[in-house]
PDB file of N, CA and C in Angstrom:
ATOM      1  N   UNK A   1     -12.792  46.557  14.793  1.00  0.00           N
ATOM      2  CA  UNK A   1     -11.342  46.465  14.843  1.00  0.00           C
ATOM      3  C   UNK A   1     -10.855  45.083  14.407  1.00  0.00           C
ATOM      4  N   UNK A   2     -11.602  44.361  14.514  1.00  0.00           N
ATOM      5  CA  UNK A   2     -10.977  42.686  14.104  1.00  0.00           C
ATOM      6  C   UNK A   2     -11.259  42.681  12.759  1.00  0.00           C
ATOM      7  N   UNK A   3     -12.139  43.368  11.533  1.00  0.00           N
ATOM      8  CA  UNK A   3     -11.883  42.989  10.690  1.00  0.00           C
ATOM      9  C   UNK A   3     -10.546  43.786   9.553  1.00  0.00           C
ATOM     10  N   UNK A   4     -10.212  44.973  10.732  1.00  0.00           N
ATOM     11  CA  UNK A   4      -8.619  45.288  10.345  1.00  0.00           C
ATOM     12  C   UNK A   4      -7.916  44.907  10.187  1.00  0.00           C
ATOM     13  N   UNK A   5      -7.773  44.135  11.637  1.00  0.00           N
ATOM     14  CA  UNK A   5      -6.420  42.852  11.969  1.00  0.00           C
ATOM     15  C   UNK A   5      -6.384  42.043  10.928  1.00  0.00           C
ATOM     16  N   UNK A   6      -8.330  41.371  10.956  1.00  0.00           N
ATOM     17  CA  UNK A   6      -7.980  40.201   9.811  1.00  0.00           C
ATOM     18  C   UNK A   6      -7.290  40.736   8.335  1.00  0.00           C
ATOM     19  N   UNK A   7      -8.163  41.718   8.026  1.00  0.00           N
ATOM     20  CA  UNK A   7      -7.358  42.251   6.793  1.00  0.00           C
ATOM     21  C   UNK A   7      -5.323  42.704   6.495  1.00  0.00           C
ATOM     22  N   UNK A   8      -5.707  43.047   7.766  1.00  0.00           N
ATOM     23  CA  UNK A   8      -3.863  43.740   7.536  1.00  0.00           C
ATOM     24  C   UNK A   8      -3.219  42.366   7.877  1.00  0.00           C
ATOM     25  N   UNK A   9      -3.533  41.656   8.495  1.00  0.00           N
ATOM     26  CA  UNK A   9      -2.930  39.827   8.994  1.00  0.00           C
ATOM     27  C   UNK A   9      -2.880  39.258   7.021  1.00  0.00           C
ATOM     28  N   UNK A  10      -4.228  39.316   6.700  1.00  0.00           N
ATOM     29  CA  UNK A  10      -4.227  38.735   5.556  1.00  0.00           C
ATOM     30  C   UNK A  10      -3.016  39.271   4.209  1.00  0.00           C
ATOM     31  N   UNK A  11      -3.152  40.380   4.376  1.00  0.00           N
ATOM     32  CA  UNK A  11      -2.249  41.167   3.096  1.00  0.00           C
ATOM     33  C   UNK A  11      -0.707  41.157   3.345  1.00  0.00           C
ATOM     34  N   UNK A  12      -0.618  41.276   5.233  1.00  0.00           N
ATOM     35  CA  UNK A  12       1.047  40.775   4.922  1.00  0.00           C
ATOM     36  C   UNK A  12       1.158  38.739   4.554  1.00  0.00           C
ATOM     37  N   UNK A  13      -0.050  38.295   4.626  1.00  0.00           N
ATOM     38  CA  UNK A  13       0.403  36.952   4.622  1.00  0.00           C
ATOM     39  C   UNK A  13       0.749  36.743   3.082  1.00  0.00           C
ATOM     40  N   UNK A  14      -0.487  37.878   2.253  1.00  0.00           N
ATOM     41  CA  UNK A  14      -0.510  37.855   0.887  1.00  0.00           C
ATOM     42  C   UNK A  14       0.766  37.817   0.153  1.00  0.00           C
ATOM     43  N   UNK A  15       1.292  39.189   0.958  1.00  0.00           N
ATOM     44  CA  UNK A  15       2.847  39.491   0.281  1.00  0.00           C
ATOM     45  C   UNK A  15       3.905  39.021   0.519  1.00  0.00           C
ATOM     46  N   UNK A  16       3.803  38.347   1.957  1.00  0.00           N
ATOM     47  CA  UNK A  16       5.024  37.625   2.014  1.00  0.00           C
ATOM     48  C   UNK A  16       5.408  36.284   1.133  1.00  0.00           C
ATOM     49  N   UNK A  17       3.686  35.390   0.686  1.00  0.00           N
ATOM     50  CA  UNK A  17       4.050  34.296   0.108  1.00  0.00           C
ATOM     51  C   UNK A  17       4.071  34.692  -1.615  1.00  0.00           C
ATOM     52  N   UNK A  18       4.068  36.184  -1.798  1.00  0.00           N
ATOM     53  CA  UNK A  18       4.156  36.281  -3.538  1.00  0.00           C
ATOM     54  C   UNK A  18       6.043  36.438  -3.406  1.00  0.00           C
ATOM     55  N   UNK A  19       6.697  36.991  -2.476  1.00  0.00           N
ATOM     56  CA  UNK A  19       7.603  37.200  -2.450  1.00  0.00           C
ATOM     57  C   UNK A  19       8.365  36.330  -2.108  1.00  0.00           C
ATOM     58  N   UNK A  20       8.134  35.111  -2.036  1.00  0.00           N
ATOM     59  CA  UNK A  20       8.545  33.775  -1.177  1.00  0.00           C
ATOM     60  C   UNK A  20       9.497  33.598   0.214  1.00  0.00           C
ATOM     61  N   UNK A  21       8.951  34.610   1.088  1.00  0.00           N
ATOM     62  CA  UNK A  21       9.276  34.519   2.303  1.00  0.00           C
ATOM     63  C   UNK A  21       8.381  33.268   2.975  1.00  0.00           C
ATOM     64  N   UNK A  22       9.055  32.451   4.001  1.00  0.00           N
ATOM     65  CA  UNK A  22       8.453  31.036   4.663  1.00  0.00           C
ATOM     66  C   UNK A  22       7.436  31.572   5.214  1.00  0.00           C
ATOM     67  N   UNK A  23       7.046  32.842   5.819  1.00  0.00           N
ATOM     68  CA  UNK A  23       6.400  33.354   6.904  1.00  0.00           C
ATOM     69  C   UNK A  23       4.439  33.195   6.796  1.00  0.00           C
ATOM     70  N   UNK A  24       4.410  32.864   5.419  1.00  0.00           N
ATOM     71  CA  UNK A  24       2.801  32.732   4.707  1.00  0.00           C
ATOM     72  C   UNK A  24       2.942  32.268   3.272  1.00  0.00           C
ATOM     73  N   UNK A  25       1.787  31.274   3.169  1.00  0.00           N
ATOM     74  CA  UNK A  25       1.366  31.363   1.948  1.00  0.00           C
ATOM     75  C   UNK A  25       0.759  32.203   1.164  1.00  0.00           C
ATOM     76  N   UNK A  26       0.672  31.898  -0.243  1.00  0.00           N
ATOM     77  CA  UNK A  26      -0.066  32.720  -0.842  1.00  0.00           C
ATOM     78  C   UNK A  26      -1.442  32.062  -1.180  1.00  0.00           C
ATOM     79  N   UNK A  27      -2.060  32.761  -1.923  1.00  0.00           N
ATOM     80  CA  UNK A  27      -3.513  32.512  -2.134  1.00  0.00           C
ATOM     81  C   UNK A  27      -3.480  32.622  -3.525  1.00  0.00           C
ATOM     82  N   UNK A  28      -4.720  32.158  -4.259  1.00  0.00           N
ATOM     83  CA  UNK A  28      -5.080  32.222  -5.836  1.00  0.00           C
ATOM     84  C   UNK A  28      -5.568  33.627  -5.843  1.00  0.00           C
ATOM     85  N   UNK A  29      -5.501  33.840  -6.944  1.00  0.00           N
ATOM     86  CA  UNK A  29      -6.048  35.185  -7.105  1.00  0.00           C
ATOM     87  C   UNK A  29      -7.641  35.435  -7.040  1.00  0.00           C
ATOM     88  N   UNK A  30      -8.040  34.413  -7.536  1.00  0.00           N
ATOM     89  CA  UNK A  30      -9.989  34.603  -7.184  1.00  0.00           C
ATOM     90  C   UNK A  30      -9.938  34.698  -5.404  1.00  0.00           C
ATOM     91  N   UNK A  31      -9.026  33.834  -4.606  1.00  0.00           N
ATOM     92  CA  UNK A  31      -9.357  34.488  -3.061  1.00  0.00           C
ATOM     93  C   UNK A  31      -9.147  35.432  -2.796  1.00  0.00           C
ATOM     94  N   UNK A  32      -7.593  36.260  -3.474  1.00  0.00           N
ATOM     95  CA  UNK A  32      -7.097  37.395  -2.923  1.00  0.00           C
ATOM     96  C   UNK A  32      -8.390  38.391  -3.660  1.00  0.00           C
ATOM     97  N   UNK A  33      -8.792  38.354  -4.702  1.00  0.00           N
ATOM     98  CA  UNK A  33     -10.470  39.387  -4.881  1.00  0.00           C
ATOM     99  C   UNK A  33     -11.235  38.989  -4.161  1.00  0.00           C
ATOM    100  N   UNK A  34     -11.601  38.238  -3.615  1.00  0.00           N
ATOM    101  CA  UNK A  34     -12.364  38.214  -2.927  1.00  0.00           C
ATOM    102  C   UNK A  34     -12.418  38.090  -1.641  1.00  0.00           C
ATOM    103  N   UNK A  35     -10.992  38.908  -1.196  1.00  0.00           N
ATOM    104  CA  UNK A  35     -10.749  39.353   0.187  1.00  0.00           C
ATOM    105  C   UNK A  35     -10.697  38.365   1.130  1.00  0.00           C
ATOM    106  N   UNK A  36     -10.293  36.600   0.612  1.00  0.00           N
ATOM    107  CA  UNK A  36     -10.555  36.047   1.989  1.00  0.00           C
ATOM    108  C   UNK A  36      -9.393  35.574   2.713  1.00  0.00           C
ATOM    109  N   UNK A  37      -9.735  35.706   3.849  1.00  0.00           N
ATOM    110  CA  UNK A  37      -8.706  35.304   5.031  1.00  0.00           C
ATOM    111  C   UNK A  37      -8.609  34.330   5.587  1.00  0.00           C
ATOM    112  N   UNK A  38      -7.237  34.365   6.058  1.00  0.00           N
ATOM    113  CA  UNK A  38      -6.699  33.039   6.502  1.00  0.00           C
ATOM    114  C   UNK A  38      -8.007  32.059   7.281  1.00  0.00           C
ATOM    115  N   UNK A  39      -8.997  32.877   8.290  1.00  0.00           N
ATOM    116  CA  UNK A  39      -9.302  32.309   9.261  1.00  0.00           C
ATOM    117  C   UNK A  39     -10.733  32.291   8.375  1.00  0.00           C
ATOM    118  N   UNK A  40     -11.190  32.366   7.308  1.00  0.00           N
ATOM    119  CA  UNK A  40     -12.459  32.123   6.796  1.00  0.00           C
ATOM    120  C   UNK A  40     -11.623  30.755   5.932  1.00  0.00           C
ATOM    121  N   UNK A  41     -10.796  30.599   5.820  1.00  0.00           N
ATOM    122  CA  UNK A  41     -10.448  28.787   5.561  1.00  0.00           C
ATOM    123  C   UNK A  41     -10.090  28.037   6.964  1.00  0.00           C
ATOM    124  N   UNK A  42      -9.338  28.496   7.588  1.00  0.00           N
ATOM    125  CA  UNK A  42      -8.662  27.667   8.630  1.00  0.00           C
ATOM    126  C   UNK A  42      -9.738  27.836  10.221  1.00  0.00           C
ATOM    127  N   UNK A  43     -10.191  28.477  10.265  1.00  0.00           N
ATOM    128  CA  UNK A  43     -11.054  29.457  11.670  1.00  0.00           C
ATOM    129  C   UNK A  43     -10.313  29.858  12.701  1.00  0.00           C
ATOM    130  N   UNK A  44      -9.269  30.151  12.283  1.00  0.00           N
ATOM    131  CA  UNK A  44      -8.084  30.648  12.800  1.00  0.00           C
ATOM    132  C   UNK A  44      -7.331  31.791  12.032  1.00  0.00           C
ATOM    133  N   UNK A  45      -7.200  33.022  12.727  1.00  0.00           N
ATOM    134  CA  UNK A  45      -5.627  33.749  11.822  1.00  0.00           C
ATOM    135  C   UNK A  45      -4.575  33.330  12.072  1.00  0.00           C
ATOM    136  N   UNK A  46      -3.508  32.519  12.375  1.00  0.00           N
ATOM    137  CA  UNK A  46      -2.536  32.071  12.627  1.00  0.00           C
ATOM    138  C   UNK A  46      -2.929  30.650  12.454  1.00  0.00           C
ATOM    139  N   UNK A  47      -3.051  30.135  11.103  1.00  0.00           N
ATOM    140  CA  UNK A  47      -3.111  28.990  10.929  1.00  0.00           C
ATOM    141  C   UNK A  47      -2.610  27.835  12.084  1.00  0.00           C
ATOM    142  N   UNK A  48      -2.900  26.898  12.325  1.00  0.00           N
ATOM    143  CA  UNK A  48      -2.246  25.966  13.369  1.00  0.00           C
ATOM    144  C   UNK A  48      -2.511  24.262  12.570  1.00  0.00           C
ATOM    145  N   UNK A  49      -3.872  24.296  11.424  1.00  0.00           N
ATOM    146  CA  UNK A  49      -4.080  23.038  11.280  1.00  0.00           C
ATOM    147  C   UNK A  49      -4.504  23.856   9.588  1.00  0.00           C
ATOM    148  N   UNK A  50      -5.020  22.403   8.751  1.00  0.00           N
ATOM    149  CA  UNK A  50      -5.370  22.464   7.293  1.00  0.00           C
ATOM    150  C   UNK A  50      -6.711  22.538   7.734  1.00  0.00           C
ATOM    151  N   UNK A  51      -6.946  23.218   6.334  1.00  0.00           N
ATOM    152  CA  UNK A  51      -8.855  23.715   6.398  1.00  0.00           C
ATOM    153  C   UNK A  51      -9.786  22.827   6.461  1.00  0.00           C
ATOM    154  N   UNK A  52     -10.719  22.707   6.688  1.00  0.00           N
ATOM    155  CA  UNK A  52     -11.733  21.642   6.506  1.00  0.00           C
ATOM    156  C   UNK A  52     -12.559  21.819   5.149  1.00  0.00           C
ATOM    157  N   UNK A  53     -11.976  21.406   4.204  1.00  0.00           N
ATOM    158  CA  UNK A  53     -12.429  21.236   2.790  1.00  0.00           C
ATOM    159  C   UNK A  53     -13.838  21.454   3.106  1.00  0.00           C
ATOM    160  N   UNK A  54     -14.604  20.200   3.508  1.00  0.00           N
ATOM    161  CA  UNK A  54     -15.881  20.196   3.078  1.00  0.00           C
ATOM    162  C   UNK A  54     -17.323  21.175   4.082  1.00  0.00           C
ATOM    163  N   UNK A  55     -16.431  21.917   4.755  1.00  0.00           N
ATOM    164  CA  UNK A  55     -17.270  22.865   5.962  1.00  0.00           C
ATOM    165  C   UNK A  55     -16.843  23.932   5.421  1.00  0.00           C
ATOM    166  N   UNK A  56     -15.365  24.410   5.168  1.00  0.00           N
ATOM    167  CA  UNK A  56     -15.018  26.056   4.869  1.00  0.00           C
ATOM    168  C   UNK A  56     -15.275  26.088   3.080  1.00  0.00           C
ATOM    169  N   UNK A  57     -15.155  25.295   2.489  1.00  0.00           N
ATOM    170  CA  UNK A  57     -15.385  25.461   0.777  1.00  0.00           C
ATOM    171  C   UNK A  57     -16.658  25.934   0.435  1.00  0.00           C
ATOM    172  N   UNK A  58     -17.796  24.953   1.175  1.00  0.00           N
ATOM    173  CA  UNK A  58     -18.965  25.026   0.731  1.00  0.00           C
ATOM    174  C   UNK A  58     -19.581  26.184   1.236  1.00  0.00           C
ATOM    175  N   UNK A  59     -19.102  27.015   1.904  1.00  0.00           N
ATOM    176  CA  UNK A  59     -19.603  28.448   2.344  1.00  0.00           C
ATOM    177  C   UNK A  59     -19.319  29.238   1.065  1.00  0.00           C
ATOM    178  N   UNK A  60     -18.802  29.273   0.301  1.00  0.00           N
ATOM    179  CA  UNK A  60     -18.919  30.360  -0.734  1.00  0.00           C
ATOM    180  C   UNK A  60     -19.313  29.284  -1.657  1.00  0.00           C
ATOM    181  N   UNK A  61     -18.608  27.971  -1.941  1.00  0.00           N
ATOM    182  CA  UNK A  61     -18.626  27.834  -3.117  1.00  0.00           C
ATOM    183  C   UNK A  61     -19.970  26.819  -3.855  1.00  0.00           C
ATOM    184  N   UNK A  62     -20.541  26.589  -2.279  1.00  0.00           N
ATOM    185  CA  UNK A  62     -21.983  25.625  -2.599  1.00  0.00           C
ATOM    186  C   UNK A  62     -21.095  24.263  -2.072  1.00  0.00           C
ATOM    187  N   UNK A  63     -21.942  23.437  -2.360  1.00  0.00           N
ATOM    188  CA  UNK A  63     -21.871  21.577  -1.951  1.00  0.00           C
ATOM    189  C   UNK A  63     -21.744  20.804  -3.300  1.00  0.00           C
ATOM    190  N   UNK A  64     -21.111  19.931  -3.471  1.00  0.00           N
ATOM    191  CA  UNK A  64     -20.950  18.719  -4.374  1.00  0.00           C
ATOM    192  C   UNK A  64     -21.946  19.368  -5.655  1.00  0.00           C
ATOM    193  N   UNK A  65     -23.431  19.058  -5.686  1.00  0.00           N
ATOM    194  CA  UNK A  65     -24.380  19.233  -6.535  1.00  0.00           C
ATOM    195  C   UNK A  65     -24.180  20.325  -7.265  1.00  0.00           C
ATOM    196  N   UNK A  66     -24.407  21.686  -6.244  1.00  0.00           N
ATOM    197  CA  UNK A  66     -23.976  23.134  -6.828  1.00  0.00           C
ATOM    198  C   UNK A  66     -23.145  23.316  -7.723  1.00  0.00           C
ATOM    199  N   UNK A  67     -21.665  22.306  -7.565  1.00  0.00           N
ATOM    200  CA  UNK A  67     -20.529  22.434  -8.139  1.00  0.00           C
ATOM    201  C   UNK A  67     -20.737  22.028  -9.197  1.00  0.00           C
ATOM    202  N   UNK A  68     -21.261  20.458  -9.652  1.00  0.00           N
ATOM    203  CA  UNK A  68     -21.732  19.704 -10.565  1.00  0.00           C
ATOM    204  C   UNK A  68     -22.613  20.740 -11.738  1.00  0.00           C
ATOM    205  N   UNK A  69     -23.247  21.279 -11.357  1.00  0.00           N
ATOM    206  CA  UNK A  69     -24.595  22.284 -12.115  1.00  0.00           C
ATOM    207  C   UNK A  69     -23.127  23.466 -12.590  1.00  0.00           C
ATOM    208  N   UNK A  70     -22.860  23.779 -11.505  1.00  0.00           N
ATOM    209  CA  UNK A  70     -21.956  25.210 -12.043  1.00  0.00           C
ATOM    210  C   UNK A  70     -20.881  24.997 -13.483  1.00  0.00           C
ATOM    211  N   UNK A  71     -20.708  23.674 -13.413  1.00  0.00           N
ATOM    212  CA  UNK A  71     -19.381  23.299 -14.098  1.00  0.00           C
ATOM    213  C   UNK A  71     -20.074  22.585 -15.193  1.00  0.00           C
ATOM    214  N   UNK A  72     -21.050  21.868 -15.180  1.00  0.00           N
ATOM    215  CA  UNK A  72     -22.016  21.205 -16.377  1.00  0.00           C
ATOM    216  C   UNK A  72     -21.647  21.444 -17.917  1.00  0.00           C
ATOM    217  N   UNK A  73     -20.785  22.427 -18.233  1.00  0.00           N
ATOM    218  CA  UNK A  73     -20.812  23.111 -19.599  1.00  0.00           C
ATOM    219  C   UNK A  73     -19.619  22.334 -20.277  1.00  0.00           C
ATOM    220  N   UNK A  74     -18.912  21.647 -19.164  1.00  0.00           N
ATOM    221  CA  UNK A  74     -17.570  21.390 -19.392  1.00  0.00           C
ATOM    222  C   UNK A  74     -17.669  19.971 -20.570  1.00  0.00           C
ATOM    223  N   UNK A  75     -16.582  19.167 -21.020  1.00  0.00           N
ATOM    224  CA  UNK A  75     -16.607  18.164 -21.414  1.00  0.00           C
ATOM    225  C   UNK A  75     -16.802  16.884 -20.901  1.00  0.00           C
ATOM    226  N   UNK A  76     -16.210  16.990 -19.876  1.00  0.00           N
ATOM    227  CA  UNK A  76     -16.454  16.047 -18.370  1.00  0.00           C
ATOM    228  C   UNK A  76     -16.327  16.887 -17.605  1.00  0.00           C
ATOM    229  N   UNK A  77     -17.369  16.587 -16.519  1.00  0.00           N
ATOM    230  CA  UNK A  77     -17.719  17.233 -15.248  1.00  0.00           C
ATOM    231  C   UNK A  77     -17.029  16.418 -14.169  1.00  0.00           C
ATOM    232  N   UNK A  78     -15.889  17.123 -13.246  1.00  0.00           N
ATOM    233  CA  UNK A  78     -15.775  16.475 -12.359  1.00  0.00           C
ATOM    234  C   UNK A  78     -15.985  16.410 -11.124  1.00  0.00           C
ATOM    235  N   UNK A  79     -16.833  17.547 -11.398  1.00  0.00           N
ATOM    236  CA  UNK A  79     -17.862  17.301 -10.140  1.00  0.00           C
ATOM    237  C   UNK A  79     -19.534  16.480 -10.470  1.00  0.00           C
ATOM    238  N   UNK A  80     -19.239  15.814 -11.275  1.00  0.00           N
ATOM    239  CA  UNK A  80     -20.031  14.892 -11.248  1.00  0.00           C
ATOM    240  C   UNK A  80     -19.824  13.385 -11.837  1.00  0.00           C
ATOM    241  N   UNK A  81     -18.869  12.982 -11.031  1.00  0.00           N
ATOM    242  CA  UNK A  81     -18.391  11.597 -11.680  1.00  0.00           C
ATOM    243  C   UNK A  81     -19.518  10.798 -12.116  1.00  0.00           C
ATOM    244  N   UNK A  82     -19.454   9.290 -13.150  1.00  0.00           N
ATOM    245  CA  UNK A  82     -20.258   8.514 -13.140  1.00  0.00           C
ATOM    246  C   UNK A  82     -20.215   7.858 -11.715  1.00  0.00           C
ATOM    247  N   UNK A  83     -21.471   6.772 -11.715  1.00  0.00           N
ATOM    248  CA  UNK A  83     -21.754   6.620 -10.109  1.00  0.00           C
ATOM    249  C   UNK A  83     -20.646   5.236 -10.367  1.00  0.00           C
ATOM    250  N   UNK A  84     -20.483   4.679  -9.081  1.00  0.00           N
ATOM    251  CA  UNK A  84     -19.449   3.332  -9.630  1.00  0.00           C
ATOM    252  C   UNK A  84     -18.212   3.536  -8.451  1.00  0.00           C
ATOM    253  N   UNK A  85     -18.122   1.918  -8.332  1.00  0.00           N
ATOM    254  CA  UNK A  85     -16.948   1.784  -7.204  1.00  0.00           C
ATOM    255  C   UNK A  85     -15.687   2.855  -7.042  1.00  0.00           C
ATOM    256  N   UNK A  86     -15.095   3.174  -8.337  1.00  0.00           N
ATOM    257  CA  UNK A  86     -13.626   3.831  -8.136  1.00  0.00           C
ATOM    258  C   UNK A  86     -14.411   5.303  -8.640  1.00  0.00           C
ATOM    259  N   UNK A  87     -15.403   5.711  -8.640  1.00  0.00           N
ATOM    260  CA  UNK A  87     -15.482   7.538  -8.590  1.00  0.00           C
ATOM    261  C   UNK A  87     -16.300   7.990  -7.485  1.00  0.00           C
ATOM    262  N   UNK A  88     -15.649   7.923  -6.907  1.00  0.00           N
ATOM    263  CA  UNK A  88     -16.160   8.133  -5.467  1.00  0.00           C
ATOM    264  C   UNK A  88     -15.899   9.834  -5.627  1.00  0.00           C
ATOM    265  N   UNK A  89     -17.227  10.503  -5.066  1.00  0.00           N
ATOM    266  CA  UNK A  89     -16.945  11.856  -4.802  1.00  0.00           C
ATOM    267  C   UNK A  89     -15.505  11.793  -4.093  1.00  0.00           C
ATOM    268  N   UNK A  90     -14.647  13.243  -4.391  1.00  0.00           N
ATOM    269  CA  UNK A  90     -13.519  13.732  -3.804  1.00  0.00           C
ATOM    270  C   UNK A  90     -13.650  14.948  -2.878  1.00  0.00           C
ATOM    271  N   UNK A  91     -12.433  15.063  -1.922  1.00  0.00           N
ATOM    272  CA  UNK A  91     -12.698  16.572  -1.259  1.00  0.00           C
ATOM    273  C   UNK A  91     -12.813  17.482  -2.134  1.00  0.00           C
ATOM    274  N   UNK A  92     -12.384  18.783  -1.802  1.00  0.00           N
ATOM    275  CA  UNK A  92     -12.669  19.801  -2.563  1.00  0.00           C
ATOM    276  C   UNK A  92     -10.825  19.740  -2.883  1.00  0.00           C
ATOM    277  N   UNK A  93     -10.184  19.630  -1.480  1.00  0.00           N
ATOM    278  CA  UNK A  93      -8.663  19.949  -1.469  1.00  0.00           C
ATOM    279  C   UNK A  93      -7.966  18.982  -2.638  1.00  0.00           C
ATOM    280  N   UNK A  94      -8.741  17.401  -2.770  1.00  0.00           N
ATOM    281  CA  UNK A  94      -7.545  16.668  -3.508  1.00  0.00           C
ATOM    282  C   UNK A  94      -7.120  17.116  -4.924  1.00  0.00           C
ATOM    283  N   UNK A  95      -8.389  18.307  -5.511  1.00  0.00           N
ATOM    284  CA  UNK A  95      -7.869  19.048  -6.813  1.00  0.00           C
ATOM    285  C   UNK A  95      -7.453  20.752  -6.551  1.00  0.00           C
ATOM    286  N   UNK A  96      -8.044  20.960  -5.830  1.00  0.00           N
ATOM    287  CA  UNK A  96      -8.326  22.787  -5.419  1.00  0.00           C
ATOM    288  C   UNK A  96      -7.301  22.811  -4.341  1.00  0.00           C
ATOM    289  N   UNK A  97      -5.899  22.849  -4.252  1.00  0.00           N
ATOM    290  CA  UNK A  97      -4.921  23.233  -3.227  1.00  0.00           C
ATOM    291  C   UNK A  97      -5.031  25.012  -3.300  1.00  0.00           C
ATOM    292  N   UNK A  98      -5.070  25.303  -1.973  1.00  0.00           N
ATOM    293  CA  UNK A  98      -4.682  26.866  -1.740  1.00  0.00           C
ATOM    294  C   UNK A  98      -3.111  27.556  -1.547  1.00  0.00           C
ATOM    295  N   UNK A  99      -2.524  26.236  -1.597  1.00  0.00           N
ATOM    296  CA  UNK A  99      -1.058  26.918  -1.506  1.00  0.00           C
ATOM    297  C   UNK A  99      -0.465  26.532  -2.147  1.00  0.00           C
ATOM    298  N   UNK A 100      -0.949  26.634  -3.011  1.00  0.00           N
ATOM    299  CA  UNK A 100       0.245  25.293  -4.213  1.00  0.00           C
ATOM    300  C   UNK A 100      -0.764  25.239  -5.424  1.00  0.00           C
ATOM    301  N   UNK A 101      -0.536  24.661  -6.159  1.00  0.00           N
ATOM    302  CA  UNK A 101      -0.719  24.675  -7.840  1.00  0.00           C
ATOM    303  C   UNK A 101      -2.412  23.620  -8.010  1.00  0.00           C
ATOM    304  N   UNK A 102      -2.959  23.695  -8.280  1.00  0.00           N
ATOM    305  CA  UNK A 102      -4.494  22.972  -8.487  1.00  0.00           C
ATOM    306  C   UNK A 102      -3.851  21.982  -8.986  1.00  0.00           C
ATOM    307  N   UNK A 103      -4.495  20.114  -8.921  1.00  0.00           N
ATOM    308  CA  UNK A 103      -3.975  19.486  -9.614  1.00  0.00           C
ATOM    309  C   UNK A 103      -5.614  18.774 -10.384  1.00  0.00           C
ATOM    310  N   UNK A 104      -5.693  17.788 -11.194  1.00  0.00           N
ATOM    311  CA  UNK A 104      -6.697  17.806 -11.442  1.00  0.00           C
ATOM    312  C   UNK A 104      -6.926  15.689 -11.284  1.00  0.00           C
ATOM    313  N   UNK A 105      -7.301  15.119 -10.702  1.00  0.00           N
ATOM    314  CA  UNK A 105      -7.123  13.939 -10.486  1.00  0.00           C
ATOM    315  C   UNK A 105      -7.935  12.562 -11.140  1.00  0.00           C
ATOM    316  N   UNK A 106      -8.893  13.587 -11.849  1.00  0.00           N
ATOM    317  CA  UNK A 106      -9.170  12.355 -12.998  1.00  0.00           C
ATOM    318  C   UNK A 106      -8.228  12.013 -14.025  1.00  0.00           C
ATOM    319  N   UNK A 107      -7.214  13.103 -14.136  1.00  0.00           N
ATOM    320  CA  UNK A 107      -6.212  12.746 -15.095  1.00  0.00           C
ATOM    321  C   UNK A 107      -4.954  11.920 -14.548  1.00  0.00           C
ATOM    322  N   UNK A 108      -5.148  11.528 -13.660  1.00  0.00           N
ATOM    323  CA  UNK A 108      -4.365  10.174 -13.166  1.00  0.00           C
ATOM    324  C   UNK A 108      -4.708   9.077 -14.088  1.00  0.00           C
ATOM    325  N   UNK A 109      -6.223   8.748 -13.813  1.00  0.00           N
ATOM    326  CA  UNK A 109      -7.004   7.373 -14.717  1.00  0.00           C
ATOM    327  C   UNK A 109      -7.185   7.338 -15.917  1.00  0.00           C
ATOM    328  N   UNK A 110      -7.598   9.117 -16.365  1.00  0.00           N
ATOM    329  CA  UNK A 110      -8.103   9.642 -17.515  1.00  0.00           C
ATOM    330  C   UNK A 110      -7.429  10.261 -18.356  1.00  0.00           C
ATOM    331  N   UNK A 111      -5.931  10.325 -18.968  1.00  0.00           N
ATOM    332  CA  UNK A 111      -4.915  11.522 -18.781  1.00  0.00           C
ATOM    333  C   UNK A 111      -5.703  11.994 -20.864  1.00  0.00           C
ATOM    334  N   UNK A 112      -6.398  11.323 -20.827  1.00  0.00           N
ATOM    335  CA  UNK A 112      -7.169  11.875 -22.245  1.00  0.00           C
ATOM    336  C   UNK A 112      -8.084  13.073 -22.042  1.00  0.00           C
ATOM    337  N   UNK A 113      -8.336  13.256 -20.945  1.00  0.00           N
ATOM    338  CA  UNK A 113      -9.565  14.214 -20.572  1.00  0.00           C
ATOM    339  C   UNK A 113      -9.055  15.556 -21.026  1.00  0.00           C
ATOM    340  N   UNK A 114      -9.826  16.529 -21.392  1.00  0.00           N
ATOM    341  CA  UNK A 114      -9.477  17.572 -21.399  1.00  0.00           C
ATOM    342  C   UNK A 114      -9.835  18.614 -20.175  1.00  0.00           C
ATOM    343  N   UNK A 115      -9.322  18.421 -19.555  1.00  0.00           N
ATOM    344  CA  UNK A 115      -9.533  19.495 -18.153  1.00  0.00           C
ATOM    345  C   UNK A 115      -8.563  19.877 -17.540  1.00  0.00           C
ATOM    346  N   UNK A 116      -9.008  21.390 -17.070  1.00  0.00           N
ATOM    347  CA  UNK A 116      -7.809  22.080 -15.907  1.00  0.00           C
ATOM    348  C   UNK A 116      -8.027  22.444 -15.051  1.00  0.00           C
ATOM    349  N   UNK A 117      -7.798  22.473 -13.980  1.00  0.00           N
ATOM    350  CA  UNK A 117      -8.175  22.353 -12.602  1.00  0.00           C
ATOM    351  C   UNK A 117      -8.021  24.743 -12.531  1.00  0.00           C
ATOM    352  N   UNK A 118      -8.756  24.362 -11.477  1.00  0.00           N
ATOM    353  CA  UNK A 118      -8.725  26.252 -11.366  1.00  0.00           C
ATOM    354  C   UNK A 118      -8.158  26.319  -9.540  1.00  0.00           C
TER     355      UNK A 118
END
């Protein structure tokens, strides 16, 4: 029975934030396929706090390295900065927002890069 709730909790949260009611955000579309819920980011269904980037991400999506290897094909990898004072690994959140638009933050320093955040 709880993974009803979570589901039917999740799909009105889905629709309320495509429809821009305050009541929920929405999600990217790779979460909404892949069915995930509020409380597999937050560990909560009724959100109360922000996710823990580096505990709830790395359950599906792997750790730092994983990411680095997965993305390797790219032109610059930014999950694998050079090593060096100002590229300090980042969360997962400061490019990958779930409620709001991906931003991509080497292009602060770098705005030559060719990359887009997903």
């Amino acid at each position: 029975m709880q993974k009803l709730y979570s589901s039917s909790l999740w799909v009105a949260c889905f629709f309320m934030g495509i429809y821009g009611w305050s009541a929920a955000p929405s999600l990217p579309p790779s979460h909404v396929k892949a069915h995930v819920s509020c409380h597999d980011c937050h560990g909560e269904e009724a959100p109360t706090k922000a996710a823990e980037s580096e505990t709830s991400c790395v359950v599906c999506h792997g750790d730092l390295p994983a990411m680095a290897a997965y993305t390797k094909g790219l032109p610059v990898n930014p999950h694998a900065p050079p090593k060096g004072e100002h590229h300090a690994p980042l969360a997962c959140t400061e490019c990958h927002h779930q409620h709001k638009p991906p931003v991509v933050k080497c292009l602060e320093c770098h705005p030559t890069f060719k990359l887009k955040a997903k």
